[in-house]
N, C-alpha and C. Protein backbone atom coordinates (compact mmCIF):
# COMPACT_ATOMS: atom_id res chain seq x y z
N UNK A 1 -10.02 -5.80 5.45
CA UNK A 1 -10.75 -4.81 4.68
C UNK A 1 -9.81 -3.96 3.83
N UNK A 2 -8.88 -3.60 4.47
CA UNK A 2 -8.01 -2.81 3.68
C UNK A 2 -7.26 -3.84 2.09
N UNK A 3 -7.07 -4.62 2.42
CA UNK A 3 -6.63 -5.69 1.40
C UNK A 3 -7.32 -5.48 0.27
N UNK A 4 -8.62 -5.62 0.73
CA UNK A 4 -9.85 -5.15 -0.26
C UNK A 4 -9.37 -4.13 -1.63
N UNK A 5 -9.62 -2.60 -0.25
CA UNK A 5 -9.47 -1.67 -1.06
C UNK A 5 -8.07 -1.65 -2.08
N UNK A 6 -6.83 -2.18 -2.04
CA UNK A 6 -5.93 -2.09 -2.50
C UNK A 6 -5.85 -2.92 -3.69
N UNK A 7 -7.23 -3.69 -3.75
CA UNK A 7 -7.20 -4.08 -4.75
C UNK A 7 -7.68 -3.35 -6.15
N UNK A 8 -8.43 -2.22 -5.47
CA UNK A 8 -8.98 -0.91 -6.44
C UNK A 8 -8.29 0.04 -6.55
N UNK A 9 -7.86 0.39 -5.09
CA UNK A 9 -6.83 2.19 -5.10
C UNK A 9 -5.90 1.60 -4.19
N UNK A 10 -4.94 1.50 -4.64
CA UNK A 10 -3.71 0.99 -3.93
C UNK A 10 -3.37 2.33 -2.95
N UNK A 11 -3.02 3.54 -3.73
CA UNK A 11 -2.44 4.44 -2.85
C UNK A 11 -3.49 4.59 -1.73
N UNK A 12 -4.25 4.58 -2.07
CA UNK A 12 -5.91 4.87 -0.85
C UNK A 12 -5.12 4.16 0.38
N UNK A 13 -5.21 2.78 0.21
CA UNK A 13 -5.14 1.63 1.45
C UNK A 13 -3.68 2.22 1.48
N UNK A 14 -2.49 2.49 1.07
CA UNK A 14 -1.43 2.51 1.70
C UNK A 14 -2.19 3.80 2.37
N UNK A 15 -2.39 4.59 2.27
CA UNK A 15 -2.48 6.48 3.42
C UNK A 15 -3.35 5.53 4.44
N UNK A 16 -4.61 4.49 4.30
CA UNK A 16 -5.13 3.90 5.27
C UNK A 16 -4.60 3.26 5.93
N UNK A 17 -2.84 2.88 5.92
CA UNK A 17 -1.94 1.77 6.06
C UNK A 17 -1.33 2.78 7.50
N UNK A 18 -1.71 4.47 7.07
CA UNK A 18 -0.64 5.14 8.15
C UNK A 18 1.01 5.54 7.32
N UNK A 19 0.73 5.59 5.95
CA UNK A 19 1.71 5.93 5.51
C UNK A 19 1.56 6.98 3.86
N UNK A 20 0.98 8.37 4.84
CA UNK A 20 0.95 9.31 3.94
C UNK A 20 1.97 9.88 3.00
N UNK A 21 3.22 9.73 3.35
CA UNK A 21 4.13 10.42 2.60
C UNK A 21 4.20 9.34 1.46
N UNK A 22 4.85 8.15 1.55
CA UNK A 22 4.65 6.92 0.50
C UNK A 22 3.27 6.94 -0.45
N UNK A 23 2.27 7.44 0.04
CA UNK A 23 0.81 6.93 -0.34
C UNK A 23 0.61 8.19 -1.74
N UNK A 24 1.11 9.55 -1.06
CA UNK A 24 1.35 10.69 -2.52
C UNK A 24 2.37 9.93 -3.29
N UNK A 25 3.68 9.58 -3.15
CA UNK A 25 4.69 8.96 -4.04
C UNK A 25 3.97 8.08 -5.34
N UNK A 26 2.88 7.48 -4.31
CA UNK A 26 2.78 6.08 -5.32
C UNK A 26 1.37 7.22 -5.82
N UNK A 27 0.61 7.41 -5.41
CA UNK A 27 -0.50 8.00 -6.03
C UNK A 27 0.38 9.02 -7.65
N UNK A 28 1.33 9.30 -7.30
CA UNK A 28 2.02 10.31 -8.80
C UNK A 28 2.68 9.13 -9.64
N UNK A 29 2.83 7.96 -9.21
CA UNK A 29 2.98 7.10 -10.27
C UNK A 29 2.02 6.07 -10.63
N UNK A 30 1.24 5.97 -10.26
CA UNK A 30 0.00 5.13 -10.37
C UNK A 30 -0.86 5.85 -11.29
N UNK A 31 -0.91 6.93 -10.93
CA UNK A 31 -2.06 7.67 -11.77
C UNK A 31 -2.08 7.29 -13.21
N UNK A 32 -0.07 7.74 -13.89
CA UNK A 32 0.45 8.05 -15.21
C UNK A 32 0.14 6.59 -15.46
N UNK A 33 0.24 5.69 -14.66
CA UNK A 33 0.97 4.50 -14.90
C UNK A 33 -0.60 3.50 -15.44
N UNK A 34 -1.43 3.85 -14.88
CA UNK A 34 -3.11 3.61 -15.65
C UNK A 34 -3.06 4.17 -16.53
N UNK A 35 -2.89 5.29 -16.87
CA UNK A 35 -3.46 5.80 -17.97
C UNK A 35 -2.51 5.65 -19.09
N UNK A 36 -1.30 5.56 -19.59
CA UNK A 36 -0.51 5.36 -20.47
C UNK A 36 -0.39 3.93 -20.88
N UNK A 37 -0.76 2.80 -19.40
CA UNK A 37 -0.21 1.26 -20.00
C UNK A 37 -1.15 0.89 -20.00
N UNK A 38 -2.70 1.59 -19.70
CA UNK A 38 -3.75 0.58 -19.62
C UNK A 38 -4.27 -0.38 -18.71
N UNK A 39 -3.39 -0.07 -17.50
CA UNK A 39 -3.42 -0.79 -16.26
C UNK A 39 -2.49 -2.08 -16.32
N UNK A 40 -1.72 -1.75 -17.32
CA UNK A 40 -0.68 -3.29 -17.05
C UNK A 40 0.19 -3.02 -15.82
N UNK A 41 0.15 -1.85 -15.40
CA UNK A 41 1.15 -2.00 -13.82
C UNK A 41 0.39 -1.95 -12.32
N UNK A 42 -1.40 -2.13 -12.57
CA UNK A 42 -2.07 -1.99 -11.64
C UNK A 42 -1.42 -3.02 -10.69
N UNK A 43 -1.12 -4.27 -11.09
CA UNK A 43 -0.60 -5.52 -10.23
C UNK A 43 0.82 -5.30 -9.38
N UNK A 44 1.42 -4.34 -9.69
CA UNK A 44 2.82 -4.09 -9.03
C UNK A 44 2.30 -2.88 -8.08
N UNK A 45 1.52 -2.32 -8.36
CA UNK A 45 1.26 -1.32 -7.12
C UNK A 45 0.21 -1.67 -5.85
N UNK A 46 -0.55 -2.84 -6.53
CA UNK A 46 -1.40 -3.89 -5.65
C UNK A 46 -0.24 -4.76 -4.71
N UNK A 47 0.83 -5.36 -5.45
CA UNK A 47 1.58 -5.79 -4.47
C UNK A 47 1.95 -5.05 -3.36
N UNK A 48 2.72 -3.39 -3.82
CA UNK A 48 3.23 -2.85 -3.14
C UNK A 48 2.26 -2.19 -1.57
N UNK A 49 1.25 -2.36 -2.05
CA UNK A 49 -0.31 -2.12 -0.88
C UNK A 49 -0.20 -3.07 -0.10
N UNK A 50 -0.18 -4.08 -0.21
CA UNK A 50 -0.66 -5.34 0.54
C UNK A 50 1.01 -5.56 1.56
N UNK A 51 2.08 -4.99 0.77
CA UNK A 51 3.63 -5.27 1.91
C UNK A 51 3.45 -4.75 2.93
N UNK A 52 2.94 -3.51 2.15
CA UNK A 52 2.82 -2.41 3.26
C UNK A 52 2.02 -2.50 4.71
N UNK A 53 0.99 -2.78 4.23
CA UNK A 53 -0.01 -3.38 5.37
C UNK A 53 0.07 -4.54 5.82
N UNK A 54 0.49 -5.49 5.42
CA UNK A 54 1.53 -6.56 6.01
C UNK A 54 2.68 -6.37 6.96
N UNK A 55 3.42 -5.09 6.62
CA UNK A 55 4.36 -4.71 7.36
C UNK A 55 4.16 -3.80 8.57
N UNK A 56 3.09 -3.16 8.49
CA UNK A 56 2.12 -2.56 9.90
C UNK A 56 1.01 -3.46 10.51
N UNK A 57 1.23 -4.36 9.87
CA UNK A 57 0.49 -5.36 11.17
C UNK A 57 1.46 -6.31 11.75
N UNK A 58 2.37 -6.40 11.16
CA UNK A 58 4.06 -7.11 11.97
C UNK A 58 4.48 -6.05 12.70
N UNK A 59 4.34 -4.52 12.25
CA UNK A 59 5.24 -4.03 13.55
C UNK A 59 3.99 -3.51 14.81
N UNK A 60 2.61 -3.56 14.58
CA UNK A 60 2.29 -3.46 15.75
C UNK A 60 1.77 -4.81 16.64
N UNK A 61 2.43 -5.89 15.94
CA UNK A 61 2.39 -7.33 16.59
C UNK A 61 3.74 -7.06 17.77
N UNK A 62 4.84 -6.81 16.89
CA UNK A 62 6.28 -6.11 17.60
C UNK A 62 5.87 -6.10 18.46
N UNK A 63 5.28 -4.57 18.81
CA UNK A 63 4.83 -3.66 19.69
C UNK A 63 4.72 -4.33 20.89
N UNK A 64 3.06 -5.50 20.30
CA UNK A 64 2.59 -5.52 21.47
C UNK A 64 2.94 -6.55 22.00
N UNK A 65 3.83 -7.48 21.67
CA UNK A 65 4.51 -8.30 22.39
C UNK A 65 6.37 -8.41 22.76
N UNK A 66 6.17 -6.43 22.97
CA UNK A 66 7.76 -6.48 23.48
C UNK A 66 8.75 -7.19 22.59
N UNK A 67 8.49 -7.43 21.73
CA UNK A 67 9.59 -7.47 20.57
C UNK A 67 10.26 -6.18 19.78
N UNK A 68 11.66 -6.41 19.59
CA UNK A 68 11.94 -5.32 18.58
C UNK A 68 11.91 -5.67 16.87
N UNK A 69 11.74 -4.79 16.31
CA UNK A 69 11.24 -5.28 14.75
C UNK A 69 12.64 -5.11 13.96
């Protein structure tokens, strides 16, 4: 589900990811970054959503199988 949303509001799904401080960062460059290019950089901040939440579902895989990450 979250995949989803990041395909609309990237910063949204990253703060839904559990990563508020990153999620303002990108929300102050995302914003400018629609409105000046027209959305030609919507696709690089869509990537950067989907690592993210990729990368919190690897570390609470970690977690739960006594692995270190």
């Amino acid at each position: 589900m979250n995949y989803v949303v990041a395909l609309l509001l990237p910063p949204l799904s990253i703060l839904f990811a559990g990563r508020p401080f990153l999620a303002i960062v990108v929300f102050l460059f995302w914003l400018p970054a629609i409105i000046f290019s027209g959305g030609l950089g919507h696709p690089i901040f869509i990537l950067l959503a989907w690592i993210v939440i990729y990368q919190g579902h690897e570390d609470r895989r970690a977690r739960r199988f006594g692995r270190d990450a």
